[in-house]
N, C-alpha and C. Protein backbone atom coordinates (compact mmCIF):
# COMPACT_ATOMS: atom_id res chain seq x y z
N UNK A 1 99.28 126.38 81.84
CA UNK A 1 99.28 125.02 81.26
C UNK A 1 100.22 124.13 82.05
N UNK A 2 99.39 123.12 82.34
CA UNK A 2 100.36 122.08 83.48
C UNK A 2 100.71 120.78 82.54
N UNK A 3 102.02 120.60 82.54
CA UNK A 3 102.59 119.49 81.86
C UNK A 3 102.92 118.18 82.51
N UNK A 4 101.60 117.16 82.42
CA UNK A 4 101.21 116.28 84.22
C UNK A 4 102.44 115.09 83.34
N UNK A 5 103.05 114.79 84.29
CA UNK A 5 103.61 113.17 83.93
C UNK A 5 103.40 112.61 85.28
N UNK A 6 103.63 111.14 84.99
CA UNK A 6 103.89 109.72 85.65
C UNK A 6 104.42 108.61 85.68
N UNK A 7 105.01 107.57 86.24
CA UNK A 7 106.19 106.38 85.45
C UNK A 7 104.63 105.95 85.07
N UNK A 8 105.44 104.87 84.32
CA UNK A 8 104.58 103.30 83.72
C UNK A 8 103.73 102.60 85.20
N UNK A 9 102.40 102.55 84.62
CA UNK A 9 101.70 101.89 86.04
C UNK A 9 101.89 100.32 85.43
N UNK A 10 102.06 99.43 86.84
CA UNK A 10 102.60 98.25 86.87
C UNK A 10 101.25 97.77 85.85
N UNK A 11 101.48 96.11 85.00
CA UNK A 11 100.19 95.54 84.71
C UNK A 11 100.53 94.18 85.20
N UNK A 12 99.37 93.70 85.71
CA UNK A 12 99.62 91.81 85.36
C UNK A 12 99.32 91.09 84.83
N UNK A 13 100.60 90.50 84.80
CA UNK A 13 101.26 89.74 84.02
C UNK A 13 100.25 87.94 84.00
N UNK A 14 100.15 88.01 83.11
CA UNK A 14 99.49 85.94 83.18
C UNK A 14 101.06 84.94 83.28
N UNK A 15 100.62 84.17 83.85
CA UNK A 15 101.95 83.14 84.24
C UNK A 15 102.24 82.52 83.09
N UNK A 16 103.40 82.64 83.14
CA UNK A 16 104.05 81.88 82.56
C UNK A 16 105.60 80.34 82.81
N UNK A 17 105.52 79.58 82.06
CA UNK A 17 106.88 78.50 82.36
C UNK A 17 108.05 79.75 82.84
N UNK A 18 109.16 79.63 84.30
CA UNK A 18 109.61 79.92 84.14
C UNK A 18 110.63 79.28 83.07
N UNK A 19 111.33 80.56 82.71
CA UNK A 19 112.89 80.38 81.76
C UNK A 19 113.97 80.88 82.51
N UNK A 20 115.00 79.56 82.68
CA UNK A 20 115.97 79.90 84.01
C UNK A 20 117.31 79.91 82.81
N UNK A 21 117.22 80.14 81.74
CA UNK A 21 118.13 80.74 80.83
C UNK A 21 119.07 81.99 81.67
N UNK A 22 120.29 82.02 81.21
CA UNK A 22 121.00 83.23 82.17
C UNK A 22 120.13 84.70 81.98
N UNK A 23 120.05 84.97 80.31
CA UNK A 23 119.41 85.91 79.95
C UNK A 23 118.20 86.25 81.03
N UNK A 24 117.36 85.11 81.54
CA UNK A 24 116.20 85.34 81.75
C UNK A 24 116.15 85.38 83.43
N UNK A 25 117.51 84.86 83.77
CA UNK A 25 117.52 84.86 85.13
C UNK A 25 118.37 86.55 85.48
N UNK A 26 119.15 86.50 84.75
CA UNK A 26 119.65 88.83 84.81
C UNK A 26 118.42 89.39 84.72
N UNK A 27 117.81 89.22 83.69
CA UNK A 27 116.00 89.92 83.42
C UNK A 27 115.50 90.02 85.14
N UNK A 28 115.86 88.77 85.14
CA UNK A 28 114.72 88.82 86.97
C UNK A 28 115.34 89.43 88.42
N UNK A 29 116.73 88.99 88.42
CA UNK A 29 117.41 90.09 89.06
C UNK A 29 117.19 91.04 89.12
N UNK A 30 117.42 92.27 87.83
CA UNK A 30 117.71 93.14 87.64
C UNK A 30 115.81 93.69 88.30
N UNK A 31 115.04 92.84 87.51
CA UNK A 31 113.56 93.51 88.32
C UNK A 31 113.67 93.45 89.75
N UNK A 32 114.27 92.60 89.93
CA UNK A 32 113.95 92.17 91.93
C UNK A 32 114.71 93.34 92.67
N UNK A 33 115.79 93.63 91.93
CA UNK A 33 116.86 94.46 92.36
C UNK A 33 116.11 95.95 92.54
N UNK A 34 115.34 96.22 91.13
CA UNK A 34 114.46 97.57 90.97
C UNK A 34 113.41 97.54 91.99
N UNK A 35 113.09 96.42 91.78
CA UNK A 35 111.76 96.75 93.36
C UNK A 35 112.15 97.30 94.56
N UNK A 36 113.63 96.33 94.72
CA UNK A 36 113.82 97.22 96.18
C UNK A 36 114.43 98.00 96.15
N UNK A 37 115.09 98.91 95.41
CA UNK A 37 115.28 100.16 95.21
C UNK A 37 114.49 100.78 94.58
N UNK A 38 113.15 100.64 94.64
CA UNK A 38 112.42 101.42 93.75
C UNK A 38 111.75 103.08 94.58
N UNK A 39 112.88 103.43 94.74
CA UNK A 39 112.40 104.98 95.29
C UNK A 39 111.26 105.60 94.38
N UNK A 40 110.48 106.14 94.91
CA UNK A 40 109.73 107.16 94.09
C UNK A 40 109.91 108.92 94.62
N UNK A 41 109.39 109.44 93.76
CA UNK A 41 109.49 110.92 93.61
C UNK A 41 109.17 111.56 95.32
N UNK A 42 108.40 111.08 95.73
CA UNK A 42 107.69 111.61 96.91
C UNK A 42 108.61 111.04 97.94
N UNK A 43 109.30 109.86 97.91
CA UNK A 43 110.16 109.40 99.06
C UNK A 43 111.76 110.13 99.00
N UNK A 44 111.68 111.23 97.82
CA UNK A 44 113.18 112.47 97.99
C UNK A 44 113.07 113.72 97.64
N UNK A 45 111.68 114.01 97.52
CA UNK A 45 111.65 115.57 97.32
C UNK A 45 111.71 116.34 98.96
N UNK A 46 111.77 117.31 98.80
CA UNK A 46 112.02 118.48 99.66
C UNK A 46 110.53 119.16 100.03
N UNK A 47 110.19 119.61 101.17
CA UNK A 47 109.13 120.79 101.30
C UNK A 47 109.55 121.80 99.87
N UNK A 48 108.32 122.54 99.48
CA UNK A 48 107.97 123.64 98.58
C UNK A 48 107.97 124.80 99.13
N UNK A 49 108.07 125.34 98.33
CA UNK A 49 107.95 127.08 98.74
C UNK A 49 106.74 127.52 98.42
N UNK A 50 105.54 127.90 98.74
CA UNK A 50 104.68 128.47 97.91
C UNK A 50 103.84 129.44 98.03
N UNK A 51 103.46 130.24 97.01
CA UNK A 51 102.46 131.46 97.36
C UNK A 51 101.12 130.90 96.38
N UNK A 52 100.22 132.10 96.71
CA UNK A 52 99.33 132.10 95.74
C UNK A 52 99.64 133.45 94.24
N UNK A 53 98.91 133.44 93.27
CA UNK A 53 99.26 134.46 92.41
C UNK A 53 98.84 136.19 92.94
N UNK A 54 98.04 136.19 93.60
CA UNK A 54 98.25 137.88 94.06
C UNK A 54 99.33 138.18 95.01
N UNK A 55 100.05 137.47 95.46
CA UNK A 55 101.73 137.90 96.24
C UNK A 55 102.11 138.46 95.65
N UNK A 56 102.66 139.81 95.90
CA UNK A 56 103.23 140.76 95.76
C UNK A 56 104.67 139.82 94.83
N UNK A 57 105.79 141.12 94.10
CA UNK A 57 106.92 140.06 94.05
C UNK A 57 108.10 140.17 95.51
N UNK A 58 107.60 141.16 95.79
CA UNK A 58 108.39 141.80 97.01
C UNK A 58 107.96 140.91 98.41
N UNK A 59 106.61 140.56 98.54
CA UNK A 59 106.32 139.50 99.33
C UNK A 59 107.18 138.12 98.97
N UNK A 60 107.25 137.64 98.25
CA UNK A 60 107.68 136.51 97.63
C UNK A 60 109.09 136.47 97.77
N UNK A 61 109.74 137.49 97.13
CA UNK A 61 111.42 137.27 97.45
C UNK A 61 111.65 137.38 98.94
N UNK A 62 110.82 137.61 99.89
CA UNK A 62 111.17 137.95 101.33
C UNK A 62 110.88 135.84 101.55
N UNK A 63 109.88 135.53 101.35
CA UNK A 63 109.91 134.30 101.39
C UNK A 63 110.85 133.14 101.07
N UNK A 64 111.29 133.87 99.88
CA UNK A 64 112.55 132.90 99.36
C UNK A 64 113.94 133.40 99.74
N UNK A 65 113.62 133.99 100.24
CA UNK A 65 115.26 134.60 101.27
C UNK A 65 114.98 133.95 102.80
N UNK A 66 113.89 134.04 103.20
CA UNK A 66 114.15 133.09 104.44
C UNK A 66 113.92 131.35 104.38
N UNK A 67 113.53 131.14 103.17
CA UNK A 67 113.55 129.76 103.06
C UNK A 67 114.81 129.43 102.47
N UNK A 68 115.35 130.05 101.97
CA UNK A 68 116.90 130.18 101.74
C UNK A 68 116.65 128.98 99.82
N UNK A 69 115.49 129.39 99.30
CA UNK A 69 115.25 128.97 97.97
C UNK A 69 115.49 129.78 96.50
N UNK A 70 115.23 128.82 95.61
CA UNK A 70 115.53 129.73 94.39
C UNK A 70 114.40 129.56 93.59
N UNK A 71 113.13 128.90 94.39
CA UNK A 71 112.28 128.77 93.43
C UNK A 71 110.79 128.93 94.51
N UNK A 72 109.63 129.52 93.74
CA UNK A 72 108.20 129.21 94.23
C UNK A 72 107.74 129.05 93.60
N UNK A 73 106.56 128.11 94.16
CA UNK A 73 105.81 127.59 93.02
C UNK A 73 104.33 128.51 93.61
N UNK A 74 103.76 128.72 92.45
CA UNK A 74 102.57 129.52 92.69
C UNK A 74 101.42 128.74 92.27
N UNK A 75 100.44 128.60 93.44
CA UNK A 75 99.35 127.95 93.66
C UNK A 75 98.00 128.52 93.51
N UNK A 76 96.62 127.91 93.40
CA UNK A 76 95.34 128.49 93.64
C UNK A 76 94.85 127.91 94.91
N UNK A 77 93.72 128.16 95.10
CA UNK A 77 93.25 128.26 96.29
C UNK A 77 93.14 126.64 96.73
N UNK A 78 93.30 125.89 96.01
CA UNK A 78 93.05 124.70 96.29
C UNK A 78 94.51 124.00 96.06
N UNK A 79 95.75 124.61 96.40
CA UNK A 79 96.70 124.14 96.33
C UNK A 79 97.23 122.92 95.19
N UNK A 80 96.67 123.61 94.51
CA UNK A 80 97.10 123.63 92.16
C UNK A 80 97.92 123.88 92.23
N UNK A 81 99.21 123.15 91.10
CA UNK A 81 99.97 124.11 90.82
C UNK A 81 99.77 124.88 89.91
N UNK A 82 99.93 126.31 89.35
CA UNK A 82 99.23 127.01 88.26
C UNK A 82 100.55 127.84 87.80
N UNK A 83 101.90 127.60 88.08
CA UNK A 83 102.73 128.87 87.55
C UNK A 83 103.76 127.94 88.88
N UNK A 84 105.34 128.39 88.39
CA UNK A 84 106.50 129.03 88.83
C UNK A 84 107.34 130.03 88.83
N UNK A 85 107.88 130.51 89.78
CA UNK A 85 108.71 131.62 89.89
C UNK A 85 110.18 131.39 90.25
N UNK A 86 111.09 132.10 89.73
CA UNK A 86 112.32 131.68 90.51
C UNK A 86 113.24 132.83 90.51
N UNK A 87 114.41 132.88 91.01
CA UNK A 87 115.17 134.03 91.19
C UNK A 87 115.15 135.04 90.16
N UNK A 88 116.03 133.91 88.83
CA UNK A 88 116.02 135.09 87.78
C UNK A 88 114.93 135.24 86.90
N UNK A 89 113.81 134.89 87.20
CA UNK A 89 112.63 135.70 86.50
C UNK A 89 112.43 136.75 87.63
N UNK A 90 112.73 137.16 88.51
CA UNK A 90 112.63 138.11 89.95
C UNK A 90 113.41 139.18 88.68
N UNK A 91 114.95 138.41 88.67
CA UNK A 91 116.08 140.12 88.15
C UNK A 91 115.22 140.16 86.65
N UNK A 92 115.15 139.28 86.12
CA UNK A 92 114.62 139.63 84.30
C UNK A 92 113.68 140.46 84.30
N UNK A 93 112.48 139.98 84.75
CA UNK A 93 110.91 140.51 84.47
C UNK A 93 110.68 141.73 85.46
N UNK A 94 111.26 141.85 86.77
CA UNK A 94 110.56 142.67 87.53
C UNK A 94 112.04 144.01 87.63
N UNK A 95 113.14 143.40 88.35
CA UNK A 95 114.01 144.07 88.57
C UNK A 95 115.30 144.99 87.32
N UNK A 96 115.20 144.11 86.26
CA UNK A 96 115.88 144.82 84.85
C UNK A 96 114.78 146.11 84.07
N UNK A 97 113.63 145.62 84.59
CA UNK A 97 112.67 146.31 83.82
C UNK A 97 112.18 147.56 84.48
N UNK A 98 112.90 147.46 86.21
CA UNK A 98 112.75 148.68 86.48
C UNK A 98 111.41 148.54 87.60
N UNK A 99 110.49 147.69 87.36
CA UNK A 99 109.08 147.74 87.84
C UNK A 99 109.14 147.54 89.72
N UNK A 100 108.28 148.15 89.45
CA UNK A 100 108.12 148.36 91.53
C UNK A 100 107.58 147.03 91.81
N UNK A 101 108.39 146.11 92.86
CA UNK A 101 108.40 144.89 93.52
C UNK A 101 107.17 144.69 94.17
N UNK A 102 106.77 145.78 94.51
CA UNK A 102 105.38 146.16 95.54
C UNK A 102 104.13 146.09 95.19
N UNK A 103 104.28 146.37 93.30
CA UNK A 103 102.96 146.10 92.70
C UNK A 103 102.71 145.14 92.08
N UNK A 104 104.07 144.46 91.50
CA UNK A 104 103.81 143.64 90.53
C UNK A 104 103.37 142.20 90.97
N UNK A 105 102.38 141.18 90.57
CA UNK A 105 102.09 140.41 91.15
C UNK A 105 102.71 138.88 90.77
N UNK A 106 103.13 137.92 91.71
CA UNK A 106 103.47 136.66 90.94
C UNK A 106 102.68 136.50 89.34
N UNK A 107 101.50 136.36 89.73
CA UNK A 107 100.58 136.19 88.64
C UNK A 107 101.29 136.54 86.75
N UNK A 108 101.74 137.93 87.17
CA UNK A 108 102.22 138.68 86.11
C UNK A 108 103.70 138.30 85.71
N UNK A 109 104.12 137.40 86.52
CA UNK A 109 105.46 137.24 86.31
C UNK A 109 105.95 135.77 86.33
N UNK A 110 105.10 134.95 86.46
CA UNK A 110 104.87 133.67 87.06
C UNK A 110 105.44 133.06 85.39
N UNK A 111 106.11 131.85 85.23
CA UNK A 111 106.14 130.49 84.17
C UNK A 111 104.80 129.86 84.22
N UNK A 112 103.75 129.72 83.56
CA UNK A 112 102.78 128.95 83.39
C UNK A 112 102.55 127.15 82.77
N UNK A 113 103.33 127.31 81.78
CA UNK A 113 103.82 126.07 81.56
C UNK A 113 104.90 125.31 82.10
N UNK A 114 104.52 124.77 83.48
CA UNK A 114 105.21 123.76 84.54
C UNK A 114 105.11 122.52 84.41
N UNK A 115 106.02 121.64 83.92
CA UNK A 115 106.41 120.17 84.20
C UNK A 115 106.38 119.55 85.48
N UNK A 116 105.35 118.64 86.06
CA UNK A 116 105.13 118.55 87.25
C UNK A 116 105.61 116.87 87.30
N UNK A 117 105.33 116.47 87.94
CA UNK A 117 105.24 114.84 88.17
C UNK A 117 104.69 114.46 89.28
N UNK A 118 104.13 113.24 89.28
CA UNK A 118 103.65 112.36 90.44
C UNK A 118 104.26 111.85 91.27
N UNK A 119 103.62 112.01 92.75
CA UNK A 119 104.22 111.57 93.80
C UNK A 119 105.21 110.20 93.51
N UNK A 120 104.20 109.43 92.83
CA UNK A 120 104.77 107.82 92.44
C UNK A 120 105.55 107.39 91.55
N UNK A 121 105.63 108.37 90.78
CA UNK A 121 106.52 108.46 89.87
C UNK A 121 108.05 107.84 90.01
N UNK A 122 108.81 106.85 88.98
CA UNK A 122 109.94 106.59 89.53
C UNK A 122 110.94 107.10 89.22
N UNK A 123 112.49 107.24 90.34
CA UNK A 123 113.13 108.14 89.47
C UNK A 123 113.64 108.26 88.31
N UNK A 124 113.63 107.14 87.56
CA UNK A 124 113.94 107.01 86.31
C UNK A 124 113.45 107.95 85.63
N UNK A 125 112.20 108.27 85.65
CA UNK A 125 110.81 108.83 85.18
C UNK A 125 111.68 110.31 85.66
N UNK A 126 111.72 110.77 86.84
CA UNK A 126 112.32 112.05 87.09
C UNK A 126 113.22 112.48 86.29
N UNK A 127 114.46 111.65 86.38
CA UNK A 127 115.63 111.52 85.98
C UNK A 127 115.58 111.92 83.91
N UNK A 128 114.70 111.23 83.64
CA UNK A 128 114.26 111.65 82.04
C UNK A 128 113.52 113.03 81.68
N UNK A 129 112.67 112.80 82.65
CA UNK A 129 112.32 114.32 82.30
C UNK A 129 112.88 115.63 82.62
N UNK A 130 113.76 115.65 83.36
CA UNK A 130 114.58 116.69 83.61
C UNK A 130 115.73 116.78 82.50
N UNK A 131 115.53 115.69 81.83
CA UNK A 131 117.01 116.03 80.74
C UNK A 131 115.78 116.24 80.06
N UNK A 132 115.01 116.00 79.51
CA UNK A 132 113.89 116.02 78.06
C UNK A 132 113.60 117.22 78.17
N UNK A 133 113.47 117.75 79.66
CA UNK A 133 112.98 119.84 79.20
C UNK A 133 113.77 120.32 80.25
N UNK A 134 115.56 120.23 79.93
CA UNK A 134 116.18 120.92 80.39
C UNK A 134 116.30 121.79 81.64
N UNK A 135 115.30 120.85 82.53
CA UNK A 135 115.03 121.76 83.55
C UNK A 135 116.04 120.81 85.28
N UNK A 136 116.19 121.82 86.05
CA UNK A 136 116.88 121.05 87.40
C UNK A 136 115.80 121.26 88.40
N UNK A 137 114.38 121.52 88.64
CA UNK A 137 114.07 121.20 89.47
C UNK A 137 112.14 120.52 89.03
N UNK A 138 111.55 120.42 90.07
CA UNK A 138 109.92 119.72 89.39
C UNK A 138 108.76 119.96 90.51
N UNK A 139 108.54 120.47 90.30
CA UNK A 139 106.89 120.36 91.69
C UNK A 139 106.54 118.78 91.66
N UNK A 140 106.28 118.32 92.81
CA UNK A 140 105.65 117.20 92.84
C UNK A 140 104.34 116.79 93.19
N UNK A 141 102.79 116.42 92.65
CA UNK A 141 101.70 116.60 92.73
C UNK A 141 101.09 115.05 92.90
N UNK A 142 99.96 115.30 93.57
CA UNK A 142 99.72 113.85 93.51
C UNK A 142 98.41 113.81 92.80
N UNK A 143 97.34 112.41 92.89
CA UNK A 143 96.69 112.65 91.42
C UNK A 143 95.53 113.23 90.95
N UNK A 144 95.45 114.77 92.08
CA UNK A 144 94.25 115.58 91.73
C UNK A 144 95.12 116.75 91.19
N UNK A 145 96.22 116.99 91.06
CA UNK A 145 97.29 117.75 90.78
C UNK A 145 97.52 118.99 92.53
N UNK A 146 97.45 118.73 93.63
CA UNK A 146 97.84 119.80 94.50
C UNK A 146 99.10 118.86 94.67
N UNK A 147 99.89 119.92 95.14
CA UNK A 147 101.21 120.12 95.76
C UNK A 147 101.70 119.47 97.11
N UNK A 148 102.77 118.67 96.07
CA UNK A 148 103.45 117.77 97.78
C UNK A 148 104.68 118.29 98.10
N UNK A 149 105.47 118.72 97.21
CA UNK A 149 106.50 119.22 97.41
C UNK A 149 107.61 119.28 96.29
N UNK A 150 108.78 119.33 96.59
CA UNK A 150 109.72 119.84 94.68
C UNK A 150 110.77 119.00 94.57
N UNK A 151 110.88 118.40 93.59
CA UNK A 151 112.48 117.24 93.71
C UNK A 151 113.40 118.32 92.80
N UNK A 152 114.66 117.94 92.90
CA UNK A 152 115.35 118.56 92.27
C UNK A 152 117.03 117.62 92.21
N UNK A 153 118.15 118.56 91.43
CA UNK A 153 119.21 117.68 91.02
C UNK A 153 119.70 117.50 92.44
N UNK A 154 119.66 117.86 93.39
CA UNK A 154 120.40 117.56 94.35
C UNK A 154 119.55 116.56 95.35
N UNK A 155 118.37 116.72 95.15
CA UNK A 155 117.69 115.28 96.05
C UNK A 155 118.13 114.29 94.87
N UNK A 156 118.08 114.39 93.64
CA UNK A 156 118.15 113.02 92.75
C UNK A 156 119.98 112.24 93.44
N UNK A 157 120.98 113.06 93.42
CA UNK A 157 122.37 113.19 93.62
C UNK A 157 122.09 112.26 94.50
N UNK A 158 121.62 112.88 95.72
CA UNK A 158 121.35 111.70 96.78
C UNK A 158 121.16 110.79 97.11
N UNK A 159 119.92 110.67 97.06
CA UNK A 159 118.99 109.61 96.47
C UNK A 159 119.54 108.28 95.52
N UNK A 160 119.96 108.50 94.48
CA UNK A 160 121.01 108.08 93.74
C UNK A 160 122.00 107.17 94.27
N UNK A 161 122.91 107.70 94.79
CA UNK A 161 124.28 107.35 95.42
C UNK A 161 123.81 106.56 96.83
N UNK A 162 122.82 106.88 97.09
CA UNK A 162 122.34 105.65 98.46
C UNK A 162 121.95 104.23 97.51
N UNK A 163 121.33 104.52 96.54
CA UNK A 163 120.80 103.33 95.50
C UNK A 163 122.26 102.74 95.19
N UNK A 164 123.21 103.30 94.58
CA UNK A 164 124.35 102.68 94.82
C UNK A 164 124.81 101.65 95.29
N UNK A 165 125.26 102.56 96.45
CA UNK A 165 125.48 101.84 97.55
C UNK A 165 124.54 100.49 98.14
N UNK A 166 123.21 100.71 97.77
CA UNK A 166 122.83 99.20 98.40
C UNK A 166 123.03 98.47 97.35
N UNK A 167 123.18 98.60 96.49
CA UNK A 167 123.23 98.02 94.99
C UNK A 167 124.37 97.44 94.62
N UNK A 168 125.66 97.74 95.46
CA UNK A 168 126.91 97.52 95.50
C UNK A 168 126.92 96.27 96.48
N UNK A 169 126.67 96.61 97.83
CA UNK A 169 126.30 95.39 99.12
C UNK A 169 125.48 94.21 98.33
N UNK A 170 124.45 94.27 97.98
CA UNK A 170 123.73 93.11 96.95
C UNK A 170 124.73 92.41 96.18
N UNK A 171 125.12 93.11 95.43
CA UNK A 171 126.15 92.28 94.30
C UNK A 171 127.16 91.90 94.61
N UNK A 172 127.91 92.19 95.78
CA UNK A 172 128.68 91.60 96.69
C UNK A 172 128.33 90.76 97.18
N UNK A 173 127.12 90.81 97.78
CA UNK A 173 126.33 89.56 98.39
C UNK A 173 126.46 88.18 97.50
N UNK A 174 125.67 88.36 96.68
CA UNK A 174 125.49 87.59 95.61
C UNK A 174 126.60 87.48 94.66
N UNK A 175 127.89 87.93 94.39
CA UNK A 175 128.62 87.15 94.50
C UNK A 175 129.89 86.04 95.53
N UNK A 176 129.43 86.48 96.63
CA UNK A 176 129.88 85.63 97.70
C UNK A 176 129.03 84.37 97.55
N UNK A 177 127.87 84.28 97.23
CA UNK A 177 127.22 83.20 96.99
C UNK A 177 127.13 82.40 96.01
N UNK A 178 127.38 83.06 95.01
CA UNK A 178 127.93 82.36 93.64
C UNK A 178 128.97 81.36 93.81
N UNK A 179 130.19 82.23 94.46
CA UNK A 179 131.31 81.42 94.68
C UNK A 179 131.06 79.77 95.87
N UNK A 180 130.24 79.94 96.67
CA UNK A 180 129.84 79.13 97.50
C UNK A 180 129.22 78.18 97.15
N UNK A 181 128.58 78.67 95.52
CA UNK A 181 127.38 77.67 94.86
C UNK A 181 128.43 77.01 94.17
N UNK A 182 129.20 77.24 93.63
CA UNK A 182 130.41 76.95 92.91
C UNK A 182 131.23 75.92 93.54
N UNK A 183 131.64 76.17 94.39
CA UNK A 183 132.34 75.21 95.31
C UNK A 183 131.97 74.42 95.87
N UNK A 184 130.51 74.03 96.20
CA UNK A 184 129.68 73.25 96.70
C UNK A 184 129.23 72.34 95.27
N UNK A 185 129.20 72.91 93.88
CA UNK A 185 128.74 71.89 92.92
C UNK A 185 130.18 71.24 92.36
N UNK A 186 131.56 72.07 92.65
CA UNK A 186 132.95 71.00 92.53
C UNK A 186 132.88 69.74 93.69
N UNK A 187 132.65 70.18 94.76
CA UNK A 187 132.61 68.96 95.58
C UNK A 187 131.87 67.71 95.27
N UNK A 188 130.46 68.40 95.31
CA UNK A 188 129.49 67.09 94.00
C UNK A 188 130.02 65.97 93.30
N UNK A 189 130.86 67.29 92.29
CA UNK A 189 130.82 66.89 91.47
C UNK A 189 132.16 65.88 91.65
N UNK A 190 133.11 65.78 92.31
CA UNK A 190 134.22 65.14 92.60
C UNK A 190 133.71 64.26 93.64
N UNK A 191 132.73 64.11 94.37
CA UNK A 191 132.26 62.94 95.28
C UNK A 191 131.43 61.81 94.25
N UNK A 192 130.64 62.76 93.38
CA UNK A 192 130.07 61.81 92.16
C UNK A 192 131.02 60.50 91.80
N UNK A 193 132.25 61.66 91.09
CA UNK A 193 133.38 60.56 90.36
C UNK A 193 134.13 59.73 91.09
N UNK A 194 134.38 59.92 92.70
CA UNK A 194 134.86 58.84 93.31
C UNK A 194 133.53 57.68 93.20
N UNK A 195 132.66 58.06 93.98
CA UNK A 195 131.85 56.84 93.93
C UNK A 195 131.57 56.17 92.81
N UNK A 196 131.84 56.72 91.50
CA UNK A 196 131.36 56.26 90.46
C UNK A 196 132.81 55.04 89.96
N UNK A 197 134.08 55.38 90.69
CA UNK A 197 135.14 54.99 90.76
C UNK A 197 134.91 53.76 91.71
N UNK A 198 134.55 54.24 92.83
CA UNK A 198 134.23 52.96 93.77
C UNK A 198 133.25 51.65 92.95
N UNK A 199 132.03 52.38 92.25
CA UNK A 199 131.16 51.58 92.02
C UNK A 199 131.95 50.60 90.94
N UNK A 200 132.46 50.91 89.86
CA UNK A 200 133.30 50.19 89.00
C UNK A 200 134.31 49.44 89.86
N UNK A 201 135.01 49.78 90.09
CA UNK A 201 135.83 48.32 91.22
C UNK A 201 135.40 47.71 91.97
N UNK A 202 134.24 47.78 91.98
CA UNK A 202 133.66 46.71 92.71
C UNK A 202 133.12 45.82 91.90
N UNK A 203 132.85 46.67 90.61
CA UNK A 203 131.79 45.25 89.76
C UNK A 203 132.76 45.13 88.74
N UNK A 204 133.94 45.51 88.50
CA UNK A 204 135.17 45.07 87.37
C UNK A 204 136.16 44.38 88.50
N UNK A 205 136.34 44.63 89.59
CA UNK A 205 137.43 44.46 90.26
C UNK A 205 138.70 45.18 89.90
């Protein structure tokens, strides 16, 4: 059982008067700001690890020892995701229980109910569902469900902290410009009141 998610697909919007209210001008920022940081799932996941379900488990841990991973995701022939595997279902299911590595098959040992997400997906969207089912990593599928590759807490970490960072430069930006808008509407506004000074002495004397 595959548990498919996706963010919110955009809709449009009918025009409306703008409202240059502060409220409504943060509202628009804050979107303009999200667009261009709008990473999706597929622009920070990692290559996958993957087998199909008749891999041995002994095939499989040789795989995830040279990919230097803690997780495979197990596929069908059409590169589905259909199941995960990861280290400690390796020691639980195969190795505590004693069972020969050689016979037992992913298949038999595999998580079936996998939380996947879409390539397009945003990280917000990642970011929630990994707290909602307690999990740190996600296959990433695009929208016939095959396999693009796996995000996890340490691409999000990343990923993340670069968003930051441009997010920090912006608001720096923009308040350097604030202040500039600021100082440019005191001048105005003090050239206003002379002339308005001039204009009266001339017609009061």
């Amino acid at each position: 059982m595959i548990i498919f998610y996706v963010g919110e697909e955009s809709m449009s919007q009918p025009e409306k008067k703008i409202d240059l209210t502060p409220d409504e001008m943060n509202r628009k920022l804050f979107t303009y700001i999200t667009q261009i940081l709008g990473l999706r799932a597929y622009d920070v996941m990692h290559d996958a690890t993957f087998q199909d379900g008749d891999t041995t488990v002994e095939e499989a841990a040789k795989k995830m020892a040279e990919g230097d991973v803690s997780e495979l995701i197990v596929v069908d022939k059409d590169k589905k995701v259909v199941g995960i595997v990861t280290d400690k279902d390796i020691v639980r299911r195969v190795v505590s229980k004693g069972l020969n590595p050689k016979e037992v098959k992913l298949r038999d040992i595999m998580t079936k109910e996998v939380v996947v997400v879409l390539g397009e997906a945003d990280l917000g969207t990642v970011v929630q569902l990994m707290n909602k089912h307690k999990i740190r990593r996600m296959p990433v599928v695009n929208k016939i469900g095959k396999l693009l590759g796996v995000i996890d807490a340490r691409d999000l970490a990343g990923a993340l902290g670069a968003q930051r960072d441009v997010l920090k430069r912006i608001v720096q930006g923009l308040e350097t410009q604030l202040v500039q808008i600021a100082k440019e509407v005191e001048e105005a506004k003090k050239k206003a009141e002379e002339e308005e000074k001039e204009k009266n002495k001339k017609i009061y004397g």
